[in-house]
N, C-alpha and C. Protein backbone atom coordinates (compact mmCIF):
# COMPACT_ATOMS: atom_id res chain seq x y z
N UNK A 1 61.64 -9.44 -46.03
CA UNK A 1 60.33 -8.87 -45.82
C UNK A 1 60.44 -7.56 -45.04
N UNK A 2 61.53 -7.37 -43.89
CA UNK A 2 61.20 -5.63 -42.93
C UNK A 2 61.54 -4.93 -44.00
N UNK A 3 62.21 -5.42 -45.49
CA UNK A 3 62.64 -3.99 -46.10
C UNK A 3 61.51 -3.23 -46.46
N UNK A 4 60.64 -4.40 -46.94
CA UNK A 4 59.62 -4.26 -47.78
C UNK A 4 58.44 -3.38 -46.88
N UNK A 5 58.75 -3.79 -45.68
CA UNK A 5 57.62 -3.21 -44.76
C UNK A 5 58.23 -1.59 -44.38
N UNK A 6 59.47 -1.74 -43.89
CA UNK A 6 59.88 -0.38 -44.02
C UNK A 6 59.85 0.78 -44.44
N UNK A 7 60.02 0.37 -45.73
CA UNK A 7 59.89 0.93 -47.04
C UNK A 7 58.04 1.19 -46.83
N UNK A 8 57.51 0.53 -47.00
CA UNK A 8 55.89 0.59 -47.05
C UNK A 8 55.52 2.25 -45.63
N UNK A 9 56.12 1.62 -44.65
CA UNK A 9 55.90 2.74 -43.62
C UNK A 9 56.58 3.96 -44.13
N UNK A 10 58.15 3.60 -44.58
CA UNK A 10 58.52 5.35 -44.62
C UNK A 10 57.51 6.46 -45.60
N UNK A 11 57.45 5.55 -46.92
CA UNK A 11 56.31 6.07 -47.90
C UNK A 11 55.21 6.85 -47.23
N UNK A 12 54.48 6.08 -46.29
CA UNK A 12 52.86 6.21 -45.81
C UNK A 12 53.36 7.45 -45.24
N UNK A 13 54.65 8.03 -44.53
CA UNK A 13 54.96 9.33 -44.54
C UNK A 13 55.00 10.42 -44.83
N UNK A 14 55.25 10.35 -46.88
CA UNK A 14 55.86 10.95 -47.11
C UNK A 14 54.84 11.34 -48.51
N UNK A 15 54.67 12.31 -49.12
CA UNK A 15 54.17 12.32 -50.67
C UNK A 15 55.15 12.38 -51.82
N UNK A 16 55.07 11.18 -52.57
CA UNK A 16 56.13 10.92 -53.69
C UNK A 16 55.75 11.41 -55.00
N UNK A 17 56.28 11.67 -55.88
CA UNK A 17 55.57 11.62 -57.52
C UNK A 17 55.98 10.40 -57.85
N UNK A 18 55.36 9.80 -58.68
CA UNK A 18 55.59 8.71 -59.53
C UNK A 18 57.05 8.29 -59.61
N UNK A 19 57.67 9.44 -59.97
CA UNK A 19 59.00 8.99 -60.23
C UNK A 19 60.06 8.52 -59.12
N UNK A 20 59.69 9.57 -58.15
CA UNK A 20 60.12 9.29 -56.84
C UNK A 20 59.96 8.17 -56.31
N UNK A 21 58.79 7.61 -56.48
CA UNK A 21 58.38 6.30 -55.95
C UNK A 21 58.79 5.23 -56.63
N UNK A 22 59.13 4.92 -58.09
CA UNK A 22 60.08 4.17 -58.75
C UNK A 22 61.48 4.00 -58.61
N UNK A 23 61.97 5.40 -58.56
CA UNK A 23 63.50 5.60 -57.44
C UNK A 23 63.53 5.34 -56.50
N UNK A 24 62.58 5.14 -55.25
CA UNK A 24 62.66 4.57 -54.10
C UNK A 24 62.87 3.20 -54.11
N UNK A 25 62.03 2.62 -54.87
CA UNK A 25 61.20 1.32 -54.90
C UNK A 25 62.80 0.16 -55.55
N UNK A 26 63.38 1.09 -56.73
CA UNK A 26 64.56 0.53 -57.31
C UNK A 26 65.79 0.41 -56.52
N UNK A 27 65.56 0.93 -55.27
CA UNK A 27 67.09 1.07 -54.38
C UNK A 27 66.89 -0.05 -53.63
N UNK A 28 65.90 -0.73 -53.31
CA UNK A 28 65.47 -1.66 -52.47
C UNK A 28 65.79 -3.20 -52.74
N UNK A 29 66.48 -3.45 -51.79
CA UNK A 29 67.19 -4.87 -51.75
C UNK A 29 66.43 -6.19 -51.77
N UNK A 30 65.58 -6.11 -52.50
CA UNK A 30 64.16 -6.91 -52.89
C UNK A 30 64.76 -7.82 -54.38
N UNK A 31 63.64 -9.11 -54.04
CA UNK A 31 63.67 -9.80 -55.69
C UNK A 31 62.35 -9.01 -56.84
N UNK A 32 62.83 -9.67 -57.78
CA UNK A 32 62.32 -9.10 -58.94
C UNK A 32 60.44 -9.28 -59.32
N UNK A 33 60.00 -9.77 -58.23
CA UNK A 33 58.49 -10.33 -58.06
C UNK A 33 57.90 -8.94 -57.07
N UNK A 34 58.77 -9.14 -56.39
CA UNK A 34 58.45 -8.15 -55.00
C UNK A 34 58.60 -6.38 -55.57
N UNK A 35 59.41 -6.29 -56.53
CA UNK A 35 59.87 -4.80 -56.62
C UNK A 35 58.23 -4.61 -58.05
N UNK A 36 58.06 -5.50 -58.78
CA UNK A 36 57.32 -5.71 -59.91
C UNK A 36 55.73 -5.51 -58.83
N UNK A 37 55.28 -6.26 -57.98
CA UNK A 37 54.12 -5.92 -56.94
C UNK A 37 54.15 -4.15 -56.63
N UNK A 38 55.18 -3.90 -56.00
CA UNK A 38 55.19 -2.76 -55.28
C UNK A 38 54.98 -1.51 -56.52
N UNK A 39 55.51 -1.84 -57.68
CA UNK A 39 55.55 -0.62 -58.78
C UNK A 39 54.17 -0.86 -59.25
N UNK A 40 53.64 -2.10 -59.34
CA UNK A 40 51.99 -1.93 -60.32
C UNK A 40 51.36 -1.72 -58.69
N UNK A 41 51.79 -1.44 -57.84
CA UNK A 41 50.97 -1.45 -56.39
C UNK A 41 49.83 -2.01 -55.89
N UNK A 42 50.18 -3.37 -56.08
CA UNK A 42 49.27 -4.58 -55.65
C UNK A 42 49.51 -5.74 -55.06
N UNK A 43 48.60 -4.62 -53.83
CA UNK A 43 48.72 -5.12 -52.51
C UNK A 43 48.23 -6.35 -52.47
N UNK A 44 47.52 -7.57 -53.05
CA UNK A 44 47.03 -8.41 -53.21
C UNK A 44 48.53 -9.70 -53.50
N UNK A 45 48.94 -9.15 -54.55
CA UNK A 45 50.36 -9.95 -54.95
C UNK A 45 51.15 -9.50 -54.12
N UNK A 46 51.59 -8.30 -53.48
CA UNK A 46 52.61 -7.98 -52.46
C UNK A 46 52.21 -8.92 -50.80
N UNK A 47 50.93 -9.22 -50.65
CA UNK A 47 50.60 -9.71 -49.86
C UNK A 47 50.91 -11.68 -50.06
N UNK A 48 50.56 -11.82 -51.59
CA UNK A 48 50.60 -13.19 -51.57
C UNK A 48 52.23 -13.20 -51.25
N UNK A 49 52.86 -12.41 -51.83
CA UNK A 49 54.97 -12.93 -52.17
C UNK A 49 55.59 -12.90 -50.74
N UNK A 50 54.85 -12.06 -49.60
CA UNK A 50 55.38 -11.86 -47.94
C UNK A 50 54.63 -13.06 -47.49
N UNK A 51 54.10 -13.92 -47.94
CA UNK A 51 53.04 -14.91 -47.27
C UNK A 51 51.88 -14.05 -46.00
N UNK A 52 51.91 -13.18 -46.36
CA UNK A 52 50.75 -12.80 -45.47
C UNK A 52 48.85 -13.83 -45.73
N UNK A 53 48.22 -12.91 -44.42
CA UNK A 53 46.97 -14.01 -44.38
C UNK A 53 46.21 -12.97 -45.71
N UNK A 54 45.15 -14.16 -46.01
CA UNK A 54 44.20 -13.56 -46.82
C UNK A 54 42.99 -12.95 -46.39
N UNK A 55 42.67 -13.24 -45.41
CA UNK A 55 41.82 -12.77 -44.48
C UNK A 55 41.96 -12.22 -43.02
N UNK A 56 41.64 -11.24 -42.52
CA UNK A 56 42.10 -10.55 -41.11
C UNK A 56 40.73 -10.37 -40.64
N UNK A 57 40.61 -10.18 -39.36
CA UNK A 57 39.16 -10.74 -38.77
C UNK A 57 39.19 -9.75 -37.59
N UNK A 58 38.20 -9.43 -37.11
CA UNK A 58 38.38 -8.67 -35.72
C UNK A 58 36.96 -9.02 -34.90
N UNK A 59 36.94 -9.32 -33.38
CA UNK A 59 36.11 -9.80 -33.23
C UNK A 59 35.93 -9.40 -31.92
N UNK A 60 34.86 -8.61 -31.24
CA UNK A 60 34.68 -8.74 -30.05
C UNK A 60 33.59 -8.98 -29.21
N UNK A 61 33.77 -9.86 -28.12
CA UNK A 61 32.94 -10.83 -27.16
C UNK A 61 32.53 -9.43 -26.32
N UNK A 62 31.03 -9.67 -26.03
CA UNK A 62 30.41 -9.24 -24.93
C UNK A 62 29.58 -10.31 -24.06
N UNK A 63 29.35 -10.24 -22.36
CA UNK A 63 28.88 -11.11 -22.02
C UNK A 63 27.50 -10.52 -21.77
N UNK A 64 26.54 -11.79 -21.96
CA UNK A 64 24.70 -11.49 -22.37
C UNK A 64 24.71 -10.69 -20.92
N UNK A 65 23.68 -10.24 -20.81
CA UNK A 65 23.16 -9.59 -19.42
C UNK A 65 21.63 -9.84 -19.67
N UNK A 66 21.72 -10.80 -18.92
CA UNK A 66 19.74 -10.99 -18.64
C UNK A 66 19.24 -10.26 -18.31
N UNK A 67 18.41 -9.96 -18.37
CA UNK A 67 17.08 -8.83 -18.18
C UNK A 67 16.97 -9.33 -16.81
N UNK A 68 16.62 -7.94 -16.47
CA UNK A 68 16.16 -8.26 -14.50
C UNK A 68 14.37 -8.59 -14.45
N UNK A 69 14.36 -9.23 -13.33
CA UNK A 69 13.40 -9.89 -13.01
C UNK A 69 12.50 -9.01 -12.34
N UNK A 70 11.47 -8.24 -12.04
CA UNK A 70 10.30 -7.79 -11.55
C UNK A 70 10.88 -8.42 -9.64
N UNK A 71 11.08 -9.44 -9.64
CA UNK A 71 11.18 -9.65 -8.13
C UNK A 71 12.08 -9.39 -7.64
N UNK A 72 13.54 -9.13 -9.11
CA UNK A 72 15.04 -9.08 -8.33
C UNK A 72 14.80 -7.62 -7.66
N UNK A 73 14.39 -6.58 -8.42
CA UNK A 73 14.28 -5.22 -8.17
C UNK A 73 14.61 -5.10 -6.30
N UNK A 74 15.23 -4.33 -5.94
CA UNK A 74 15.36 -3.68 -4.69
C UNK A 74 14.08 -3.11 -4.00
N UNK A 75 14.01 -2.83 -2.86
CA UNK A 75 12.63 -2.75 -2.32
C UNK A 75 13.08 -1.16 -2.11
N UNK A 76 11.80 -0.05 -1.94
CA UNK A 76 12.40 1.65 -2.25
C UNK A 76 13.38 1.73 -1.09
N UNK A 77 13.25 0.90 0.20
CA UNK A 77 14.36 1.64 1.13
C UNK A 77 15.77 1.35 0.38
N UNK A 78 16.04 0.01 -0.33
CA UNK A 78 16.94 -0.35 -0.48
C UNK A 78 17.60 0.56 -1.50
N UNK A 79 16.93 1.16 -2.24
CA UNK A 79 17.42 1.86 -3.75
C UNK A 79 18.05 3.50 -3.42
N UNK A 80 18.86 3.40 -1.93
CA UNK A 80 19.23 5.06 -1.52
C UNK A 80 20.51 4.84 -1.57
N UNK A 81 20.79 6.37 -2.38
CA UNK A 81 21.94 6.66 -2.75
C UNK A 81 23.27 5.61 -2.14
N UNK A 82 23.97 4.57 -2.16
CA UNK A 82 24.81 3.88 -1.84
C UNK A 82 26.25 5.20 -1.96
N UNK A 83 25.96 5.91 -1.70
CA UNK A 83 27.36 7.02 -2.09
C UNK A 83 27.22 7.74 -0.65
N UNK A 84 26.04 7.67 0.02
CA UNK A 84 25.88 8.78 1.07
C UNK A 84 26.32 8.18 2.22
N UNK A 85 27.25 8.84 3.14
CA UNK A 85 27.49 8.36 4.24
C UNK A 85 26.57 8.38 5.49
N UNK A 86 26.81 6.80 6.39
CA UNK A 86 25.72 6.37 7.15
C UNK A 86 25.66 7.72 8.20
N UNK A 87 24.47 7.18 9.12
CA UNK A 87 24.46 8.28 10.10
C UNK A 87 25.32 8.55 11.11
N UNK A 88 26.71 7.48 11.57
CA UNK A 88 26.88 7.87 12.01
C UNK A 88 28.77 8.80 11.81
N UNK A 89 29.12 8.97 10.58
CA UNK A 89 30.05 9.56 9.91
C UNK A 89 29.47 10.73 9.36
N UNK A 90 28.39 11.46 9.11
CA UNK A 90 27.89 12.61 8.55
C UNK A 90 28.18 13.57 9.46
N UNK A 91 28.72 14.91 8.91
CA UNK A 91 29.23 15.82 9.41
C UNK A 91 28.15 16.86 9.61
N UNK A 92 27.69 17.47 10.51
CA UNK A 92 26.89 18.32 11.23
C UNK A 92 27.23 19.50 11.37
């Protein structure tokens, strides 16, 4: 199977003609199922002969964030700049 993948990456490199890509494909130390996938280029059968999955999934979790509450809210003194230094570190 790395030949096969190898081979798959050096390609995605490179631009072949047809022919080129049959000369590549024929040097490759592959069985006769695998070289037959790669020349009709189907990725479907090249995928079934490596046992790869049939399905690939991607999935990502976010956690809910409840809506704030009318009472959680901060009272106005509380809502000052948290960045500003207190009174008695402020430079004059």
């Amino acid at each position: 199977m790395s030949n096969i993948i190898g081979f798959l990456e050096s390609i995605g490199r490179t631009r072949l003609s047809e022919a080129q890509y049959a000369a590549a494909v024929a040097t490759l130390d592959i069985d006769a199922a695998q070289r037959d996938a790669l020349l009709r280029r189907d990725a479907g059968a090249l995928n079934d002969l490596l046992g790869g999955r049939a399905t690939q999934m991607m999935m990502m979790l976010f956690p809910v964030e409840e809506p704030r509450k009318q009472d959680d809210e901060p009272a106005d003194d509380d809502r000052k700049d948290r960045d500003e230094p207190s009174e008695s570190i402020r430079r004059h």
